[in-house]
PDB file of N, CA and C in Angstrom:
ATOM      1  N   UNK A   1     -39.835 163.442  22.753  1.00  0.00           N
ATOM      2  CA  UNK A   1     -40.365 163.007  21.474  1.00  0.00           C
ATOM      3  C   UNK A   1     -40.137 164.124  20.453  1.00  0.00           C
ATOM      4  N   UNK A   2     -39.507 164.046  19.758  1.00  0.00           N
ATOM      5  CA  UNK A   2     -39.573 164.614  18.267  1.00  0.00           C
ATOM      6  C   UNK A   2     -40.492 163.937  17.606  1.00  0.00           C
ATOM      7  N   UNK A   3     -41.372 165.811  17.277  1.00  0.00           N
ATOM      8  CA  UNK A   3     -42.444 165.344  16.481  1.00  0.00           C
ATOM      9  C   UNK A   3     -42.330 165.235  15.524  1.00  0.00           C
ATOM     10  N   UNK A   4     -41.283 165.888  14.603  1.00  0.00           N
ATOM     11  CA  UNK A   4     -41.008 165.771  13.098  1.00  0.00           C
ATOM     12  C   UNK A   4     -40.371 164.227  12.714  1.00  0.00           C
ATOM     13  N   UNK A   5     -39.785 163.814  13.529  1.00  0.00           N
ATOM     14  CA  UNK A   5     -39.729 162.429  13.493  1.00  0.00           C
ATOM     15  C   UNK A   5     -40.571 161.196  13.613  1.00  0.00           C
ATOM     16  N   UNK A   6     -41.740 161.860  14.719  1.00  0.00           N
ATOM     17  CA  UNK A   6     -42.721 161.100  14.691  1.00  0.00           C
ATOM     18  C   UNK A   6     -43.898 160.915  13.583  1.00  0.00           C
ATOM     19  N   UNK A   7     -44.006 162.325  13.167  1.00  0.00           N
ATOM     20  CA  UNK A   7     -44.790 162.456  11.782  1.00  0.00           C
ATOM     21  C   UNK A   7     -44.045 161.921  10.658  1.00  0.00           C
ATOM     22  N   UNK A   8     -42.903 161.677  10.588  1.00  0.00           N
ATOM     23  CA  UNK A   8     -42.474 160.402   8.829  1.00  0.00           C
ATOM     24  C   UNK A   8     -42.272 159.468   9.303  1.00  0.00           C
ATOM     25  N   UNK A   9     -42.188 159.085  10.822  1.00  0.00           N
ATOM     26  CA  UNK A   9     -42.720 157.415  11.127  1.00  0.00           C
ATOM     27  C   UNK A   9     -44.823 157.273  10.649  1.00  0.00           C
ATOM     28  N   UNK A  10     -45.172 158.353  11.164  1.00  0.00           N
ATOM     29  CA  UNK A  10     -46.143 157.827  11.384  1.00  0.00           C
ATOM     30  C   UNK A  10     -47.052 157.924  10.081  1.00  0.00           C
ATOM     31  N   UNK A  11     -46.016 158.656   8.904  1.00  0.00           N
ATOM     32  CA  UNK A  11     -46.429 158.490   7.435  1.00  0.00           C
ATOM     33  C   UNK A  11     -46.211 157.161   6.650  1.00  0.00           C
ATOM     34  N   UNK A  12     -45.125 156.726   7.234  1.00  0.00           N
ATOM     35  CA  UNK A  12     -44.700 155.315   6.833  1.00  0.00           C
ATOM     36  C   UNK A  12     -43.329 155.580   6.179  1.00  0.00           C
ATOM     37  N   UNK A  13     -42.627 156.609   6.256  1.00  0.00           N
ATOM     38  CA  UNK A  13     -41.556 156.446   5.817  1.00  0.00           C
ATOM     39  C   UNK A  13     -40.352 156.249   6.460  1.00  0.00           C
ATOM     40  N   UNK A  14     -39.366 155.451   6.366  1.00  0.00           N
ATOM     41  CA  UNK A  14     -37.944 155.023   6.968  1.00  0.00           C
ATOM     42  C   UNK A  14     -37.455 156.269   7.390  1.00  0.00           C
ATOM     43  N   UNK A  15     -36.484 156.801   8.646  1.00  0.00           N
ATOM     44  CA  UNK A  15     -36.123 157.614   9.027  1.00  0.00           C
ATOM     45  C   UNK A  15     -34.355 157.048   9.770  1.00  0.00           C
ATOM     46  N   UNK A  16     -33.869 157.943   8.917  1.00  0.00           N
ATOM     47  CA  UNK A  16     -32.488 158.443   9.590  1.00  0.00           C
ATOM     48  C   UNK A  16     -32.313 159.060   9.948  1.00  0.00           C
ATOM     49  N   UNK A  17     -31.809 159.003  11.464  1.00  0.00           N
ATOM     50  CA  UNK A  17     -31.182 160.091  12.304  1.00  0.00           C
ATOM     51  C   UNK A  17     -30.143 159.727  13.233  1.00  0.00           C
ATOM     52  N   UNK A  18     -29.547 160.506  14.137  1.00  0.00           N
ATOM     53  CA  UNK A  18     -28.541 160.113  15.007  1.00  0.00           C
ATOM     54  C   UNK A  18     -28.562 159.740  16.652  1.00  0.00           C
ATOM     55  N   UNK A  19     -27.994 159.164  17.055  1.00  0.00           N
ATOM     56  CA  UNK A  19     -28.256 158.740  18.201  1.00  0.00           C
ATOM     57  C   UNK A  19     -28.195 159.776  19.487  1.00  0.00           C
ATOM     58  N   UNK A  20     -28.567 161.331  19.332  1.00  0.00           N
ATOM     59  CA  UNK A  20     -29.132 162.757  19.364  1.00  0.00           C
ATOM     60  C   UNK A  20     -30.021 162.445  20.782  1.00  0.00           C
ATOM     61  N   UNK A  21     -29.762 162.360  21.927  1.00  0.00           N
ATOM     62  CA  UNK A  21     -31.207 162.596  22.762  1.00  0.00           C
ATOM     63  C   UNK A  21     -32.097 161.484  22.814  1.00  0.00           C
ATOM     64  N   UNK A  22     -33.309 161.666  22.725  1.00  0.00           N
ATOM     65  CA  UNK A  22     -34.272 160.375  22.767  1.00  0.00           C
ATOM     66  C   UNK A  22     -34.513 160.127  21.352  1.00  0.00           C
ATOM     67  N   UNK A  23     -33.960 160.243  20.341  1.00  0.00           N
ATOM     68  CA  UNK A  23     -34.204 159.758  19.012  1.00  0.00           C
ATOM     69  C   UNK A  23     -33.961 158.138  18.917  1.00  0.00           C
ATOM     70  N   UNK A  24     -33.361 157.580  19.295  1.00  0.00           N
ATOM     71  CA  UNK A  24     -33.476 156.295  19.091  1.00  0.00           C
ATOM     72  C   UNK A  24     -34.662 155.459  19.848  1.00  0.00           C
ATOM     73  N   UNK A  25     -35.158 156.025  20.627  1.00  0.00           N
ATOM     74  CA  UNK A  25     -36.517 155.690  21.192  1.00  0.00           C
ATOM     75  C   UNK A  25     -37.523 155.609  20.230  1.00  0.00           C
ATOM     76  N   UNK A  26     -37.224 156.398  19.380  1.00  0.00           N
ATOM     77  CA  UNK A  26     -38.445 156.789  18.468  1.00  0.00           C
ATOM     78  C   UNK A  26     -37.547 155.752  16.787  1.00  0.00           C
ATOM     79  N   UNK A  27     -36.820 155.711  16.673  1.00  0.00           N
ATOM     80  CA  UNK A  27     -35.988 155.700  15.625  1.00  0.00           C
ATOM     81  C   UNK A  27     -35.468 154.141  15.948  1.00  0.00           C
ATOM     82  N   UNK A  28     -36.033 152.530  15.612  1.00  0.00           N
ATOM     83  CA  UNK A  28     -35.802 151.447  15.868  1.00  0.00           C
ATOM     84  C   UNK A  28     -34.608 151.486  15.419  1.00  0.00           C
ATOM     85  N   UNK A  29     -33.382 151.183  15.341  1.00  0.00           N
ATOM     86  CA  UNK A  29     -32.178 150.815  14.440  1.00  0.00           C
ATOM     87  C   UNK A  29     -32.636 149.416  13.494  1.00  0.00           C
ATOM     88  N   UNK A  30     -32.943 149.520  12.559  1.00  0.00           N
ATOM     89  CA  UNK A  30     -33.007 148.444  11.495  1.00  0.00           C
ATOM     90  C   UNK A  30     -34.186 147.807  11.625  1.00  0.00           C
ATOM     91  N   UNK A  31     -35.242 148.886  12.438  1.00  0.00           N
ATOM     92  CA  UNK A  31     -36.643 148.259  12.391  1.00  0.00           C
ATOM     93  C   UNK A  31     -37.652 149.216  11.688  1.00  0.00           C
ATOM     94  N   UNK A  32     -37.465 150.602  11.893  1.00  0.00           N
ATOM     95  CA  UNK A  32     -38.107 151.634  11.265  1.00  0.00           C
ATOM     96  C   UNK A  32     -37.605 152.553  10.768  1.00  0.00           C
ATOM     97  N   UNK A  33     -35.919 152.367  10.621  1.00  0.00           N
ATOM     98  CA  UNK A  33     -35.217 153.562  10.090  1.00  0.00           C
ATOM     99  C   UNK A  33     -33.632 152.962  10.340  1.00  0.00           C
ATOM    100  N   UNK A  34     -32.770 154.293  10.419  1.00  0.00           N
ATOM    101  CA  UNK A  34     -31.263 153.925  11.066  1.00  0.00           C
ATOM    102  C   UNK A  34     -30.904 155.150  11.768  1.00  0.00           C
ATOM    103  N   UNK A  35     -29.970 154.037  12.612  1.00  0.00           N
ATOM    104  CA  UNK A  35     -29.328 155.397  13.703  1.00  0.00           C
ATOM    105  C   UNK A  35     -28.095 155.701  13.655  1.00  0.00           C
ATOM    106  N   UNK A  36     -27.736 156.479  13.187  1.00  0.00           N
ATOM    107  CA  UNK A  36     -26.298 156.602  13.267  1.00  0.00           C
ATOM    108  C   UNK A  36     -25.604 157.337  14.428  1.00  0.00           C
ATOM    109  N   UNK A  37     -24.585 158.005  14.812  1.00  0.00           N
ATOM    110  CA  UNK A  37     -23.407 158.090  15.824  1.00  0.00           C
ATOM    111  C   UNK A  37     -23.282 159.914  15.115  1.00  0.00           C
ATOM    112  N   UNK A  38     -24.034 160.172  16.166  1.00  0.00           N
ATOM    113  CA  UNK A  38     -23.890 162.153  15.917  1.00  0.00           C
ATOM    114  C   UNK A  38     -22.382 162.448  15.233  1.00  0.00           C
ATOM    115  N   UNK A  39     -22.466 163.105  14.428  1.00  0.00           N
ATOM    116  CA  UNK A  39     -21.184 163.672  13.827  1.00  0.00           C
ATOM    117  C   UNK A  39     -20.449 162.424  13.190  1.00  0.00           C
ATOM    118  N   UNK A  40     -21.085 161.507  13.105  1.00  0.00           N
ATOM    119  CA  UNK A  40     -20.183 160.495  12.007  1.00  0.00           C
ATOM    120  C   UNK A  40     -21.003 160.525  10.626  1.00  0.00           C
ATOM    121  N   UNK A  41     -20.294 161.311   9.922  1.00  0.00           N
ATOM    122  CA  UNK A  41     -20.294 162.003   8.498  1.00  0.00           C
ATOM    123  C   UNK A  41     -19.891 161.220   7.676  1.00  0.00           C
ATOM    124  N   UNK A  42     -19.244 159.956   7.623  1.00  0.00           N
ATOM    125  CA  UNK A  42     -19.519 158.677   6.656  1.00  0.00           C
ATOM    126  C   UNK A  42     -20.307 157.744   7.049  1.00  0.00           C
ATOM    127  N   UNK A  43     -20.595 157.936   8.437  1.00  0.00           N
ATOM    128  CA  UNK A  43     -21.707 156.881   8.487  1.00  0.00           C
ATOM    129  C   UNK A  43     -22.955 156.512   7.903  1.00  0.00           C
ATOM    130  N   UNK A  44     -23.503 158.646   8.226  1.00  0.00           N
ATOM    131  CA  UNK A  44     -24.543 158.788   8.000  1.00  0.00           C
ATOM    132  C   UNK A  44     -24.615 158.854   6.509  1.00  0.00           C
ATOM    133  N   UNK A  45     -23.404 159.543   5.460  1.00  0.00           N
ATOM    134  CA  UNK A  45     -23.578 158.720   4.296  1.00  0.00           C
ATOM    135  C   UNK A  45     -23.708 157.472   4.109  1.00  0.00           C
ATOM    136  N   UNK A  46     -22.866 156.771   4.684  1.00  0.00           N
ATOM    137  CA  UNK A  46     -23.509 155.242   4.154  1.00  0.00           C
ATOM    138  C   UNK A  46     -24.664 154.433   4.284  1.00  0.00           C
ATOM    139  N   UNK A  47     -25.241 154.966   5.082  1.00  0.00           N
ATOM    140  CA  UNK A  47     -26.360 154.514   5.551  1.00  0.00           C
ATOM    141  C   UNK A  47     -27.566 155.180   4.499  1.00  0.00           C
ATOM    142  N   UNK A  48     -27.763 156.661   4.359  1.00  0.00           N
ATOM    143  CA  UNK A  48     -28.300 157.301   3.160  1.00  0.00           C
ATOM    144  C   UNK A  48     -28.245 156.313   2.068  1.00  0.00           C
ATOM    145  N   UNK A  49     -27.004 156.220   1.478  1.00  0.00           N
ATOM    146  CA  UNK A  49     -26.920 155.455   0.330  1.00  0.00           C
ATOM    147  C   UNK A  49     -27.249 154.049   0.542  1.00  0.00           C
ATOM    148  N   UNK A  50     -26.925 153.701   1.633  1.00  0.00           N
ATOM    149  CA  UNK A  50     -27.584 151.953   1.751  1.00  0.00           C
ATOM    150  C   UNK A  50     -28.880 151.938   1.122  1.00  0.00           C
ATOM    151  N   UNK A  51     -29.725 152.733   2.377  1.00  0.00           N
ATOM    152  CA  UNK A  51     -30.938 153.057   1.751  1.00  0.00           C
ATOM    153  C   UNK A  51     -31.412 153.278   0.164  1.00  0.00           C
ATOM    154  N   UNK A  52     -30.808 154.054  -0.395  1.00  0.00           N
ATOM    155  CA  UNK A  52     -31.095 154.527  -2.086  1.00  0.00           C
ATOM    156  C   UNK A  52     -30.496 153.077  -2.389  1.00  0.00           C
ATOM    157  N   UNK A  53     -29.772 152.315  -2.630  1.00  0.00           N
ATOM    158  CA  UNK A  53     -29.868 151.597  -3.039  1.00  0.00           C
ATOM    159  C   UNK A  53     -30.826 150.137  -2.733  1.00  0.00           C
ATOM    160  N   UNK A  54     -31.428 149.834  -1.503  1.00  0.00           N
ATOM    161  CA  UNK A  54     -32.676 148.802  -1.006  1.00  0.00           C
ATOM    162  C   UNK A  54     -33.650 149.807  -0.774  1.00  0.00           C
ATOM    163  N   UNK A  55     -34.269 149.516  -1.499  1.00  0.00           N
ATOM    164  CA  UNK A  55     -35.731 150.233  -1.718  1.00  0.00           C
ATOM    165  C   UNK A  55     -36.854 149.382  -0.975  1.00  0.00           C
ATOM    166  N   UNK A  56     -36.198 148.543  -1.356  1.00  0.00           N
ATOM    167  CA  UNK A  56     -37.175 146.799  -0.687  1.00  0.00           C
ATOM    168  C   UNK A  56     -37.201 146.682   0.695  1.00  0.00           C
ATOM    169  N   UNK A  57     -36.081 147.611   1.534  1.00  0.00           N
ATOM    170  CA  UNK A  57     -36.439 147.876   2.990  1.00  0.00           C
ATOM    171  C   UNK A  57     -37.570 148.837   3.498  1.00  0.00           C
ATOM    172  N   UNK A  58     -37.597 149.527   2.304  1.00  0.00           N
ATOM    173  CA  UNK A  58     -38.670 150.810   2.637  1.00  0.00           C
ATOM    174  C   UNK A  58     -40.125 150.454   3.581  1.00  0.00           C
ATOM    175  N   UNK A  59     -40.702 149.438   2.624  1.00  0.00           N
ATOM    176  CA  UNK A  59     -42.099 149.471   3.262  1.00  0.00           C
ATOM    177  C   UNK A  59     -41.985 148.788   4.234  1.00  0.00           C
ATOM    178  N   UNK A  60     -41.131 147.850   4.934  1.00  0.00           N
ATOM    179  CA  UNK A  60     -41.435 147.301   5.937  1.00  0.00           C
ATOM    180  C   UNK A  60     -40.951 148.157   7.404  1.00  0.00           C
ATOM    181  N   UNK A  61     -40.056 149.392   6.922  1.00  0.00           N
ATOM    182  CA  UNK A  61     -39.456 150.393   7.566  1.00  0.00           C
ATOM    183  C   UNK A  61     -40.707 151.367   8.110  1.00  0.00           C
ATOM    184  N   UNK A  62     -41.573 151.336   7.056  1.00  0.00           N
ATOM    185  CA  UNK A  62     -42.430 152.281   6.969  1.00  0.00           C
ATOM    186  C   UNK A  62     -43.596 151.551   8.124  1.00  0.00           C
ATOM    187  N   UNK A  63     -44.222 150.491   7.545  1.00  0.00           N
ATOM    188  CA  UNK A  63     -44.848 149.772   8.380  1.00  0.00           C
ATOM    189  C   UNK A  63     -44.539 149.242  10.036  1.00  0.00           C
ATOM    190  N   UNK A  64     -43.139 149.249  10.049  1.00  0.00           N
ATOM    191  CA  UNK A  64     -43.145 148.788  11.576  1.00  0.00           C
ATOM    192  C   UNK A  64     -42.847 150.033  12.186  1.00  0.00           C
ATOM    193  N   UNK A  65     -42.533 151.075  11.317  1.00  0.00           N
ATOM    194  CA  UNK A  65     -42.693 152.554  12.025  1.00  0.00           C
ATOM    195  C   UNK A  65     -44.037 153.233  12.133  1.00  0.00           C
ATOM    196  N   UNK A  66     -44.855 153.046  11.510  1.00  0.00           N
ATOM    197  CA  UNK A  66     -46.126 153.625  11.804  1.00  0.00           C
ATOM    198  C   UNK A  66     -46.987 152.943  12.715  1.00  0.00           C
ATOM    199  N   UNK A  67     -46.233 151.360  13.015  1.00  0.00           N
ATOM    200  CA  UNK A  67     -47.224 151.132  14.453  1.00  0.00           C
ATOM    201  C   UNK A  67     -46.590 151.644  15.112  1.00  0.00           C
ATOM    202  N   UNK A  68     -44.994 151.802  15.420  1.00  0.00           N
ATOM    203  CA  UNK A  68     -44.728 152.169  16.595  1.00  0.00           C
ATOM    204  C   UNK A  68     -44.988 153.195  17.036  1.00  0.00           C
ATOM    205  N   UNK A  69     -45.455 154.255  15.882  1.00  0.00           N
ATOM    206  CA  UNK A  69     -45.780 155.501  16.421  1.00  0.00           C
ATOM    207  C   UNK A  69     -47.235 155.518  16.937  1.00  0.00           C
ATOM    208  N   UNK A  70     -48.071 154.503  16.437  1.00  0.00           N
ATOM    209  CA  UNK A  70     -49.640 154.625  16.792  1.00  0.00           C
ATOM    210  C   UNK A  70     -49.539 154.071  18.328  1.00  0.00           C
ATOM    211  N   UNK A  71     -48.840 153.001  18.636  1.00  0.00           N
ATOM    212  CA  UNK A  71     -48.678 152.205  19.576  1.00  0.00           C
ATOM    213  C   UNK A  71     -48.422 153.179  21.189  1.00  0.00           C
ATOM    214  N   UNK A  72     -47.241 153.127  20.331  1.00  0.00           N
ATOM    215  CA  UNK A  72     -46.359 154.476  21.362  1.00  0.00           C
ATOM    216  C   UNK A  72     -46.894 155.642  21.924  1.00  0.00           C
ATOM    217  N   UNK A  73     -47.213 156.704  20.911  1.00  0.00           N
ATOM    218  CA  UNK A  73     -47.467 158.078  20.796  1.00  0.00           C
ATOM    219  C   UNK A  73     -48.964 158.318  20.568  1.00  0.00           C
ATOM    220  N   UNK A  74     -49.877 157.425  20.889  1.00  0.00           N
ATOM    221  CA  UNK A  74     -51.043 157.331  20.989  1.00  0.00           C
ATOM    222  C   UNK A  74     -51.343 158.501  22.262  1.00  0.00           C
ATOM    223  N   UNK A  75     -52.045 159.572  22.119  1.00  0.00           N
ATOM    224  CA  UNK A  75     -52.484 160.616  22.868  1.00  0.00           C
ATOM    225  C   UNK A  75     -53.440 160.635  24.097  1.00  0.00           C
ATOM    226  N   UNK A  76     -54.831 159.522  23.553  1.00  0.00           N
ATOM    227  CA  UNK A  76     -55.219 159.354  25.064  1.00  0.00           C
ATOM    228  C   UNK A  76     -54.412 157.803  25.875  1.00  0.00           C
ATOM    229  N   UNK A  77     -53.540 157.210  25.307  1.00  0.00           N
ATOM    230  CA  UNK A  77     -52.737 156.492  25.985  1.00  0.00           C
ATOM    231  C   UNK A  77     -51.913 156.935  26.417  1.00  0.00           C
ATOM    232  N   UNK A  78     -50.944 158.194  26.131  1.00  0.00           N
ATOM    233  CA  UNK A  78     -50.197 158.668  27.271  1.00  0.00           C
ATOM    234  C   UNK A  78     -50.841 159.166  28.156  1.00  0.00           C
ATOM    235  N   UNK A  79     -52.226 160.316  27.767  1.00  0.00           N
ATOM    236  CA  UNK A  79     -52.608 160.814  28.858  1.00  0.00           C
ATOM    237  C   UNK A  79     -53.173 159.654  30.008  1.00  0.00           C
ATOM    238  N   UNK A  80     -53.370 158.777  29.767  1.00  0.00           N
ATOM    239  CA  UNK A  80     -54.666 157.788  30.594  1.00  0.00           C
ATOM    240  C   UNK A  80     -53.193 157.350  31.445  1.00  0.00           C
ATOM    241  N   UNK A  81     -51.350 157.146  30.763  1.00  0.00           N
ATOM    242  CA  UNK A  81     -50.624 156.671  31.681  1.00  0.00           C
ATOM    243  C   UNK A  81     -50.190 157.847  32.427  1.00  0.00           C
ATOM    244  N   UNK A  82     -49.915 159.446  32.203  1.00  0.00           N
ATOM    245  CA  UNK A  82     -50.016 160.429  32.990  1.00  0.00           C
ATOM    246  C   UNK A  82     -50.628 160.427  34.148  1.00  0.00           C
ATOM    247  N   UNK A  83     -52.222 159.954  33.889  1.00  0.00           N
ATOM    248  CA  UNK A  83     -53.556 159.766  35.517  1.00  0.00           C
ATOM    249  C   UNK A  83     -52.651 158.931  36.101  1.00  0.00           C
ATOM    250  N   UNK A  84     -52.528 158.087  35.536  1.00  0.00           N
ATOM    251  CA  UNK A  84     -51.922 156.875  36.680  1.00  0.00           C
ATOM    252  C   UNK A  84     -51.247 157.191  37.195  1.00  0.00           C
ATOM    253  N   UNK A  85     -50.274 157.866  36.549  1.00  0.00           N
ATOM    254  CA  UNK A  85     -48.786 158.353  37.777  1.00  0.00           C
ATOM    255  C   UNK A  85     -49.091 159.191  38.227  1.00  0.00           C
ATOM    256  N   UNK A  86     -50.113 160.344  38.297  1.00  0.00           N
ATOM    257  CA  UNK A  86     -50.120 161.017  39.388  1.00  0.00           C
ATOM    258  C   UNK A  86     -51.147 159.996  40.342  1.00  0.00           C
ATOM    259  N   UNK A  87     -52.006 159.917  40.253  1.00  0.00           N
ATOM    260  CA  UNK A  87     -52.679 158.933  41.202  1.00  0.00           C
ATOM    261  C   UNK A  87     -51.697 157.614  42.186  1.00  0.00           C
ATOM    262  N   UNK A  88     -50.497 157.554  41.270  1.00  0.00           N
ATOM    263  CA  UNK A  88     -49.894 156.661  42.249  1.00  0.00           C
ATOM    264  C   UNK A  88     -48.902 157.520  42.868  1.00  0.00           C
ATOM    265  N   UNK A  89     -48.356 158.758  42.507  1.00  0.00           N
ATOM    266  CA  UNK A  89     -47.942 159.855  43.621  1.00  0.00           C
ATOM    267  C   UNK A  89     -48.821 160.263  44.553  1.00  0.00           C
ATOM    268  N   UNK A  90     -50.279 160.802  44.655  1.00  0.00           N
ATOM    269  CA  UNK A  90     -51.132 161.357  45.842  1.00  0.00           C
ATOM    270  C   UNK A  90     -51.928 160.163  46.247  1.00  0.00           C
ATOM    271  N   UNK A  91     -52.266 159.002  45.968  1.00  0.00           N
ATOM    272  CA  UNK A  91     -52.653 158.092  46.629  1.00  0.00           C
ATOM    273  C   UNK A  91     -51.935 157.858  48.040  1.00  0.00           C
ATOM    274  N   UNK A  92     -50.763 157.659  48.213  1.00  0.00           N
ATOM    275  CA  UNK A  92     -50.430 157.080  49.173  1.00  0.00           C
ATOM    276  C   UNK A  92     -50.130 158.449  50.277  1.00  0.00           C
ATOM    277  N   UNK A  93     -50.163 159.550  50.007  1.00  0.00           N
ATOM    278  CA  UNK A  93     -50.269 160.801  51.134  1.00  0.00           C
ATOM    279  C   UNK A  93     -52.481 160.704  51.531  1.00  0.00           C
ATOM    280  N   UNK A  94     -52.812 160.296  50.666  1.00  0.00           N
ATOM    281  CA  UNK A  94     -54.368 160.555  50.927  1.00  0.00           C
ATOM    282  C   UNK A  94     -54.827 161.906  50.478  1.00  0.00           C
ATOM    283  N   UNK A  95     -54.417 161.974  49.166  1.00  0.00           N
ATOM    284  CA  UNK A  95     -54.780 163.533  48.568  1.00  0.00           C
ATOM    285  C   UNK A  95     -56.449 163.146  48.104  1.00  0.00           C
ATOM    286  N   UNK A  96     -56.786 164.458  48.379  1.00  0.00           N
ATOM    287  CA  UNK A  96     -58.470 164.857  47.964  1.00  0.00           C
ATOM    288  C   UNK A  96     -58.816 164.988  46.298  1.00  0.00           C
ATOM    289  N   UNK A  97     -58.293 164.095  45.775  1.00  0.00           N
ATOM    290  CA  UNK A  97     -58.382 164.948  44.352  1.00  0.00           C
ATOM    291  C   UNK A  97     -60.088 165.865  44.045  1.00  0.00           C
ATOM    292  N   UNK A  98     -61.080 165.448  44.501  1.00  0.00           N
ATOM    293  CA  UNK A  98     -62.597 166.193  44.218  1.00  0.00           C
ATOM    294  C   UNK A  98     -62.288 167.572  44.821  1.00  0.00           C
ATOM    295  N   UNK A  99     -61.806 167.743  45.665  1.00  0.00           N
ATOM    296  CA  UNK A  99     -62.175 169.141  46.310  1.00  0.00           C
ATOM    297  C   UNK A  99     -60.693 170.169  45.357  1.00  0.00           C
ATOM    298  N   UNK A 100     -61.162 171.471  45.474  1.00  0.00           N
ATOM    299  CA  UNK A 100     -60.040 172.614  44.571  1.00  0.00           C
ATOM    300  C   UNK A 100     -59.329 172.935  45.409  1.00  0.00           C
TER     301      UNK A 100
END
């Protein structure tokens, strides 16, 4: 997770970036932002400028990006799915979790 990405989803603003790692996880293509193709240097202009010119995509960019980040990147929802997976790793050996 990129957090700097996650913080202007989760401001509400449209985000461009490249298809870099787990950024498109975070980065809907044409739902909360755009993704472009690392090192394609007209793409990512055109896409910039798409943008400056539909403004009218903005808020709904903004909006379906700030649930996904509440949805998603919700803190005691990862942690609560963290318990689970370890509990479904030492469950089946019969680990003690109470005792140190």
């Amino acid at each position: 997770m990129n957090v700097i990405v996650s913080q202007a989803l989760a401001t509400g603003l449209p985000v461009i970036t490249t298809n870099h790692s787990g950024l498109p996880e975070q980065v809907l293509d044409g739902k909360n932002g755009r993704v472009v193709v690392e090192g394609d240097v007209v793409a990512l202009a055109e896409t910039i400028l798409h943008l400056m010119e539909h403004p009218e995509l903005w808020p709904e960019y903004g909006r379906f990006g700030r649930e996904h980040v509440l949805k998603s990147y919700d803190s005691r929802k990862l942690i609560d799915r963290q318990v689970e997976y370890y509990l479904s790793v030492v469950k089946p050996h019969n680990c003690d979790l109470t005792s140190p």
